[in-house]
Protein backbone atom coordinates (compact mmCIF):
# COMPACT_ATOMS: atom_id res chain seq x y z
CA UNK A 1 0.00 0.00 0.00
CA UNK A 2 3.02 2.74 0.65
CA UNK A 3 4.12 1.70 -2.55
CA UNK A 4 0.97 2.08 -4.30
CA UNK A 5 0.45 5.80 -2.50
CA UNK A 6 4.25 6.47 -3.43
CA UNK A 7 3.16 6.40 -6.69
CA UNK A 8 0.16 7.90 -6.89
CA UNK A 9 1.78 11.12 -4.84
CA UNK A 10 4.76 11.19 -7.42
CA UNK A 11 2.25 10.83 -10.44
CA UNK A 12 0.90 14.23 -8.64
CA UNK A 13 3.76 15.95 -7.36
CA UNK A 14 6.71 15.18 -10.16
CA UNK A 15 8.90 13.78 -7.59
CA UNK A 16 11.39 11.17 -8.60
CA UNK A 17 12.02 8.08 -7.38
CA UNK A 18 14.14 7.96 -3.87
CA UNK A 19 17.44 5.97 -4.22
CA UNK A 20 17.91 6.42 -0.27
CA UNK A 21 16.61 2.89 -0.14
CA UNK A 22 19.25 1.34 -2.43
CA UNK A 23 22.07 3.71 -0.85
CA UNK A 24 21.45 2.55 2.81
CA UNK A 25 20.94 -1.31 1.77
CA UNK A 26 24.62 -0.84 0.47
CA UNK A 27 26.36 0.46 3.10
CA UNK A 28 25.10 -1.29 5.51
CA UNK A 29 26.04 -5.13 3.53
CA UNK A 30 29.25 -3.29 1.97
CA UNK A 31 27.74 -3.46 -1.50
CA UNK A 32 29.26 -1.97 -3.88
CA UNK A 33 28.27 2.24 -4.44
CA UNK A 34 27.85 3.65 -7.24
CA UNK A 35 26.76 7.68 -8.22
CA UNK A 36 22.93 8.36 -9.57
CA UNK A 37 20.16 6.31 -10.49
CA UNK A 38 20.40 2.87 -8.12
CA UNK A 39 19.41 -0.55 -9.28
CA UNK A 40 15.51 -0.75 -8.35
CA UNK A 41 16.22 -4.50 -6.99
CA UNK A 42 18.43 -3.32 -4.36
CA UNK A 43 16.04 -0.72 -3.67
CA UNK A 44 13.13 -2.94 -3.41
CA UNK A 45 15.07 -5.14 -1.42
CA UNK A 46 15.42 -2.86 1.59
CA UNK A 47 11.95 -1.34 0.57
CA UNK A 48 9.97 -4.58 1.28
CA UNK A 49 12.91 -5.87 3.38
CA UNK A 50 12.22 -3.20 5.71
CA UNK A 51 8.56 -3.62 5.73
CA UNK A 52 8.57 -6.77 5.74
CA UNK A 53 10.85 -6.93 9.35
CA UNK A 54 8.69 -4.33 10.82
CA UNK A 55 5.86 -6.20 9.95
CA UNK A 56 6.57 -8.84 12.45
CA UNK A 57 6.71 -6.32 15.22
CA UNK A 58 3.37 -4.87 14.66
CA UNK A 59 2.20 -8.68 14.24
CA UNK A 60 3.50 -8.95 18.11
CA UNK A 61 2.05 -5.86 19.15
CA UNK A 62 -1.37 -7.02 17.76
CA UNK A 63 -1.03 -10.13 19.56
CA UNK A 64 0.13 -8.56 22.98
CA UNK A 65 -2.72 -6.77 22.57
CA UNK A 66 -1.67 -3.75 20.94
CA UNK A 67 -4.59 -3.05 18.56
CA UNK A 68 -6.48 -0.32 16.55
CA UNK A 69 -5.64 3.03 15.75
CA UNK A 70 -3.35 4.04 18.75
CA UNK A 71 -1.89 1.63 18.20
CA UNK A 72 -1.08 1.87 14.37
CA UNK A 73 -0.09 5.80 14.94
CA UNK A 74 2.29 4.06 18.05
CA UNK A 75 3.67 1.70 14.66
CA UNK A 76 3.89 4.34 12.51
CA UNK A 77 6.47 6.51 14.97
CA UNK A 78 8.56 3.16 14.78
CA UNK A 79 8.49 2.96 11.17
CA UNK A 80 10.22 6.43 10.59
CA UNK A 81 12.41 5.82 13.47
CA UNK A 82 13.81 2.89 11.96
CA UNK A 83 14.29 4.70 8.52
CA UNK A 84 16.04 7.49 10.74
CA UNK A 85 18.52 5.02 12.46
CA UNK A 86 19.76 3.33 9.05
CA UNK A 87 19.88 6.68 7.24
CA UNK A 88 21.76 8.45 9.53
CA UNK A 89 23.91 6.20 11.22
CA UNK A 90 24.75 5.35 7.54
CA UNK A 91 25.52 8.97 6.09
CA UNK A 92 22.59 8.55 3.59
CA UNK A 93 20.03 10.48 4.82
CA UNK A 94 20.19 14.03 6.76
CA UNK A 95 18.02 14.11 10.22
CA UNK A 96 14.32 15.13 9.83
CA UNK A 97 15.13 18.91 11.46
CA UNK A 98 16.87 19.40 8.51
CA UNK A 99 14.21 18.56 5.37
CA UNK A 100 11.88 20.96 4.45
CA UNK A 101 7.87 20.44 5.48
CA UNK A 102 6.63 18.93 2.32
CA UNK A 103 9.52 16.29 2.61
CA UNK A 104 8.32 15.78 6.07
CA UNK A 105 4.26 15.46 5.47
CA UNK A 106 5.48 13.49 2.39
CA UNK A 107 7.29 10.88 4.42
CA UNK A 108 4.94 10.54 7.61
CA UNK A 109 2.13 10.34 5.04
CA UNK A 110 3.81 7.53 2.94
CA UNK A 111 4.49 5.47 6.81
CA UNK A 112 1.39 6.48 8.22
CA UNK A 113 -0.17 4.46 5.20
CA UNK A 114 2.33 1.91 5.24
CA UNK A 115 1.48 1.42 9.59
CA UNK A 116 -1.89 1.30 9.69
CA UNK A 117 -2.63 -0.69 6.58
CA UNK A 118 -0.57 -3.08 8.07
CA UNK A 119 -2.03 -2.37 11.30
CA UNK A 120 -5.38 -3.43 10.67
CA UNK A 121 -3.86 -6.73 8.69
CA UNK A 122 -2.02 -7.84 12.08
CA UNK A 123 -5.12 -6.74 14.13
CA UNK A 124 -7.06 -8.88 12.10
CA UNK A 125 -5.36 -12.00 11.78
CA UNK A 126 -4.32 -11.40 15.53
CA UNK A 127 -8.30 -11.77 16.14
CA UNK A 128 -8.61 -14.36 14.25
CA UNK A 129 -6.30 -16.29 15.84
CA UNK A 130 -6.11 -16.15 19.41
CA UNK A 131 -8.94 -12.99 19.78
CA UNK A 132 -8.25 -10.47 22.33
CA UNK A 133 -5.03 -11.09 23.56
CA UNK A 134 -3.66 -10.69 27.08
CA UNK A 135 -3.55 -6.61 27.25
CA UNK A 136 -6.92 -6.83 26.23
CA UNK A 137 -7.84 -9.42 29.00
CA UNK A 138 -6.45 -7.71 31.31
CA UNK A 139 -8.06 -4.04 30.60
CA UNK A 140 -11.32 -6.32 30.26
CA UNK A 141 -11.20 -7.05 34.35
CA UNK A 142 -10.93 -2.82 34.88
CA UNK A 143 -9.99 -0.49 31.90
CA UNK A 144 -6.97 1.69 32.73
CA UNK A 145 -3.44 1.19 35.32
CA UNK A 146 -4.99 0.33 38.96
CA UNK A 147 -2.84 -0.82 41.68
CA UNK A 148 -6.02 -3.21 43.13
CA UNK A 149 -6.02 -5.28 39.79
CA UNK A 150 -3.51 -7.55 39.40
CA UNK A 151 -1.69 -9.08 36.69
CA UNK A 152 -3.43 -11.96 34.35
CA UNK A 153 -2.70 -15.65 35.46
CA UNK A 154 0.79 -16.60 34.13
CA UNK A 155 -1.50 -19.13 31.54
CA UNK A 156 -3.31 -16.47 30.20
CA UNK A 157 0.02 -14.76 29.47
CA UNK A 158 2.92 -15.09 27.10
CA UNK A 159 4.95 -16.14 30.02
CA UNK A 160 6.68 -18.29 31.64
């Protein structure tokens, strides 16, 4: 889905293609670098790489209990955080400060999309699978942090 919205906001705006991808991928595996246009595989690869390894964490945070829009907006926070760390601590990318504010609404719109599409997939399937899971079960007994409700039994937990 970021994809697709990529390309419908470029179709709009005129902006090219990002190779930031592609540049980060290779410096962090010591791929070779090379100036201008970068090959779209390696740029896919850490596109749907990255999405892909994120993916899983929202899937855990689904099943924890972690569910709905808070907690997609929550997701999507991680999402640019992680494109932060790589681009920065690689010398690709500049820090956020930096960019102007159409870069900025441009990127948190493209990982807003990307979180909460996958959001509601993991909240979904999360459902499905084991239904509310045991943050939910636990705000179920009394909504909110109170110190006269305990914690869930250790078997209604993912503990030991």
């Amino acid at each position: 889905m970021m994809t697709l919205g990529e390309k419908l906001e470029q179709a709009i705006t005129k902006r090219p293609d990002s190779h930031v991808p592609a540049r980060v991928l290779q410096r962090l595996t010591g791929l070779p670098e090379r100036p201008g246009e970068q090959p779209v595989p390696v740029n896919w690869a850490m596109h749907f790489g990255q999405a892909a390894l994120l993916g899983v964490l929202r899937s855990v945070m689904a099943h924890a209990g972690l569910r709905g829009p808070v907690a997609s907006a929550k997701f999507t926070v991680v999402r640019l955080t992680n494109d932060q760390i790589l681009e920065n601590a690689t010398g690709v990318g500049a820090p956020p400060s930096t960019w102007s504010r159409k870069e900025l609404v441009i990127d948190v719109l493209h990982k807003a999309v990307y979180a909460f599409t996958t959001g509601a997939i993991a909240d979904a399937l999360a459902q499905r699978s084991i239904g509310p899971g045991p943050g939910q079960r636990h705000a179920a007994l009394r909504p909110g942090r109170h110190t006269d409700v305990g914690p869930l039994p250790r078997k209604d937990a993912y503990s030991r």
